[in-house]
Protein backbone atom coordinates (compact mmCIF):
# COMPACT_ATOMS: atom_id res chain seq x y z
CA UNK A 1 113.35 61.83 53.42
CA UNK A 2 112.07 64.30 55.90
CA UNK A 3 115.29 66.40 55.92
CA UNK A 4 115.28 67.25 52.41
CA UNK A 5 112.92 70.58 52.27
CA UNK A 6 113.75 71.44 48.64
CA UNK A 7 116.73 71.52 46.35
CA UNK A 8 118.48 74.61 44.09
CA UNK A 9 119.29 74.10 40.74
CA UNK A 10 121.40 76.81 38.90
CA UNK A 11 120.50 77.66 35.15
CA UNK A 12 122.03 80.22 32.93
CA UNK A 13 119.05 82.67 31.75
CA UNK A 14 117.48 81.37 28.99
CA UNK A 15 116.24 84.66 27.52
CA UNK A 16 117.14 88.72 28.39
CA UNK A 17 115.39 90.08 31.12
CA UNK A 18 118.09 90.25 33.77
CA UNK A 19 120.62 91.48 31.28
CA UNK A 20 118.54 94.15 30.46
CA UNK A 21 117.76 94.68 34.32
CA UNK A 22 121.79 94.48 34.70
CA UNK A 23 120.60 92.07 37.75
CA UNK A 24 123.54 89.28 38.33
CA UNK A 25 121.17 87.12 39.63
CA UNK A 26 117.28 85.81 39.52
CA UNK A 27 114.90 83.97 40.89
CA UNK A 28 112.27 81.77 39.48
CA UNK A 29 109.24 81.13 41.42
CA UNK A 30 107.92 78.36 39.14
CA UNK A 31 107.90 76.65 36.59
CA UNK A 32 105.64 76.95 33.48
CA UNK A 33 103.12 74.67 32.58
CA UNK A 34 102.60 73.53 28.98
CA UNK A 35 100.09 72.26 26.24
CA UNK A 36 101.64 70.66 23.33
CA UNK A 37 100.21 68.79 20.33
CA UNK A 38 101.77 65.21 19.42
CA UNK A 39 99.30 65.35 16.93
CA UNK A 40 99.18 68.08 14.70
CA UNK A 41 96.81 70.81 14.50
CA UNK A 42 95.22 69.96 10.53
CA UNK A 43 93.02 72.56 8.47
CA UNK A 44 91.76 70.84 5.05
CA UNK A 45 90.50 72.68 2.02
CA UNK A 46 89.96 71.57 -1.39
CA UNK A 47 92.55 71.81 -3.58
CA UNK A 48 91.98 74.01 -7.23
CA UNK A 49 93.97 75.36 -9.89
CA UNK A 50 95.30 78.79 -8.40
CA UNK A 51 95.48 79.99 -11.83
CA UNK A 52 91.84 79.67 -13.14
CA UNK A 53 90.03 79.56 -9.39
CA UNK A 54 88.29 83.23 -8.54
CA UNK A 55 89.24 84.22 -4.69
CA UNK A 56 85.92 84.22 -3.75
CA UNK A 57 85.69 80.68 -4.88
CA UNK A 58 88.68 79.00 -3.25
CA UNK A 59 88.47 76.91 0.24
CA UNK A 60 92.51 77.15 1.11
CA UNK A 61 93.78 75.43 3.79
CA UNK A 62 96.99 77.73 3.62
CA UNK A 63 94.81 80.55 4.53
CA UNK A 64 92.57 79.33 6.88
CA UNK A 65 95.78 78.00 8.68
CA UNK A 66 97.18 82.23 8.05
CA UNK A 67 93.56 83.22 9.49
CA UNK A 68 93.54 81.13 12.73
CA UNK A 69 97.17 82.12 13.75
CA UNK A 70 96.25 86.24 13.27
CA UNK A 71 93.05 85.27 15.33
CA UNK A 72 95.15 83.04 17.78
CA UNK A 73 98.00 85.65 17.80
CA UNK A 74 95.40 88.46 18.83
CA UNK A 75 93.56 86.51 21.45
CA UNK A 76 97.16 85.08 22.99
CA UNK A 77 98.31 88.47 23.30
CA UNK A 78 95.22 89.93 25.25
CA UNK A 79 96.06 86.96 27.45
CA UNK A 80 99.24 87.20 28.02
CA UNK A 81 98.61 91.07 28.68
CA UNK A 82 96.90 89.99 32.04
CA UNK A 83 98.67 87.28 32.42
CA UNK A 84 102.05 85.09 31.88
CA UNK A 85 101.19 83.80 28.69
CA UNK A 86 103.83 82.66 25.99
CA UNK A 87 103.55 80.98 22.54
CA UNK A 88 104.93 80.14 19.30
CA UNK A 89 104.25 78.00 16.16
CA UNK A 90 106.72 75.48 16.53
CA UNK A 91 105.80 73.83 12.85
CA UNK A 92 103.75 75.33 9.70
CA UNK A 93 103.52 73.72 6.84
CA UNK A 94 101.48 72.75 3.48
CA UNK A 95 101.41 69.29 2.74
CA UNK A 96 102.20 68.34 -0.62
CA UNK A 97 102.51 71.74 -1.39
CA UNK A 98 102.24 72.48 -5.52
CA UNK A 99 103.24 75.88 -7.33
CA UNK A 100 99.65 75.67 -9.24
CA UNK A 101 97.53 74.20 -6.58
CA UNK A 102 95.53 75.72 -3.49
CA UNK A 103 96.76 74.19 -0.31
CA UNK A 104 94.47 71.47 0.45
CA UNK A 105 95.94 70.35 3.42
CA UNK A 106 98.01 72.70 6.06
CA UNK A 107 99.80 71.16 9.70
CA UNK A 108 100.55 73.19 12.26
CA UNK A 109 102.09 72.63 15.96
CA UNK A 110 101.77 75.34 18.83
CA UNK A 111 104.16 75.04 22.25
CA UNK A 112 102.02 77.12 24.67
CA UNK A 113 103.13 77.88 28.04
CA UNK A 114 102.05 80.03 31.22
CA UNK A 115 103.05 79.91 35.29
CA UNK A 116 98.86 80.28 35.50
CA UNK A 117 96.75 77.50 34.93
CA UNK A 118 93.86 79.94 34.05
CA UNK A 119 96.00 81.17 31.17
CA UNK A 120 96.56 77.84 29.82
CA UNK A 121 92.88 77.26 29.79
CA UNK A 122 91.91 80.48 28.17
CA UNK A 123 94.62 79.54 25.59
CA UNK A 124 92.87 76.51 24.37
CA UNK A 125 89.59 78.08 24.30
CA UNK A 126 91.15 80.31 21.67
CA UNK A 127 92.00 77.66 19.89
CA UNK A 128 88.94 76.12 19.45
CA UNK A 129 87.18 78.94 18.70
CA UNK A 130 89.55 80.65 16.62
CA UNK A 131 89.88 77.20 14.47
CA UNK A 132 86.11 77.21 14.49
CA UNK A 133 85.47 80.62 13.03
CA UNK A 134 88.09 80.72 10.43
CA UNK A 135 86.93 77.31 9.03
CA UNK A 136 83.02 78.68 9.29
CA UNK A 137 84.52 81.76 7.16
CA UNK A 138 86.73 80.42 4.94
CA UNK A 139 84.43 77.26 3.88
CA UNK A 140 87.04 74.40 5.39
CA UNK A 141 87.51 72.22 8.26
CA UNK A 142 90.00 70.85 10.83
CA UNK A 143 90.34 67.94 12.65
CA UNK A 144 88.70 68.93 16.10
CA UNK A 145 88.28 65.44 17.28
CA UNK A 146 91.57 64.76 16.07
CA UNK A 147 93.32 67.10 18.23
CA UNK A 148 94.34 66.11 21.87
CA UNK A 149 96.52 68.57 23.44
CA UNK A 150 98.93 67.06 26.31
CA UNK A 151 99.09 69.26 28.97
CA UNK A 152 101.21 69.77 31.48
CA UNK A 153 100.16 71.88 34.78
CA UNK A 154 102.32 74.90 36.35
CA UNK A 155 104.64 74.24 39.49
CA UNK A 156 104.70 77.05 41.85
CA UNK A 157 107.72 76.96 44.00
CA UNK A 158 106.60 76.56 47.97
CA UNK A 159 106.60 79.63 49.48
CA UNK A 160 108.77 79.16 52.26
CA UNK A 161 111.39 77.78 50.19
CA UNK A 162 111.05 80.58 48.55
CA UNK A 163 111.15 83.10 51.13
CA UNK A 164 114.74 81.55 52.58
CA UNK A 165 116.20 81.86 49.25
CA UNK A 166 115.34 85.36 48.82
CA UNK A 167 116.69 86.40 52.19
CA UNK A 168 119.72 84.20 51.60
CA UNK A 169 120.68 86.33 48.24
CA UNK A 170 119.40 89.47 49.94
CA UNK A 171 122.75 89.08 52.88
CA UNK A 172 124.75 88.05 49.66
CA UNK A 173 123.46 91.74 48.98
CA UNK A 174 121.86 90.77 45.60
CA UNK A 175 118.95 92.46 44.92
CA UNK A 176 116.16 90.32 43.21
């Protein structure tokens, strides 16, 4: 109805940043958007004997998949240094991993989040291009047509909303 302008929903912090602030109290002024993969992120080599195969001669999967997530790492980070960025591999693995075989086949899954849309964009760019090069250099492929990121866009909390809730907690004297 009309008479509802917003609701309040108390959460215990999910990480350390007020601790470490020694602030009782926070609060958030969105809520992160997301890209996620239901389908996993899948670098293919060939596979070779790791025992008679010269370096310079194998196409690993394992690490082109090692490659991409230094490449990813470095280009996330000089996002999230101007931005809200946050990531993690969620899921690595070789599949049908052998003790005397190159990886021939490497999944990987990536939970990606940022308040900023722009973020989120310049996130999958990185991606792409990072799963490009490494592939280019390392003599392998992935399955770029394959992959099709759900994504879910960033909530900002309405301003005025937000405004009453910080003076509220301000003449609770808590300082935010």
């Amino acid at each position: 109805t009309d008479s509802v302008a917003g609701f309040v929903e108390a959460h215990i912090e999910q990480e350390t940043t007020l601790d470490e602030l020694d602030m009782p109290l926070g609060l958030v002024t969105g809520i992160a958007g997301n890209i996620r993969f239901p389908e996993y992120i899948e670098f293919y080599g060939r596979a070779a004997h790791t025992g008679t195969t010269r370096m310079d001669k194998r196409h690993s999967a394992e690490r082109t998949a090692r490659d991409f997530l230094n490449r990813l790492d470095a280009s996330c980070t000089k996002i999230a240094d101007r931005g809200e960025l946050v990531w993690e591999v969620v899921d690595h693995h070789v599949v049908n991993p052998s003790q005397t075989s190159v990886p021939a086949h490497v999944r990987l899954n990536l939970d990606i989040r940022s308040t900023r849309a722009q973020d989120l964009d310049a996130a999958m760019s990185a991606i792409i291009a990072a799963a490009d090069n490494v592939c280019a250099k390392h003599g392998t492929t992935w399955n770029r047509e394959g992959v099709k990121p759900q994504r879910q866009a960033p909530v900002m909390m309405d301003e005025g909303l937000r405004s009453a809730l910080y003076r509220a907690a301000s003449k609770a004297r808590f300082s935010l």
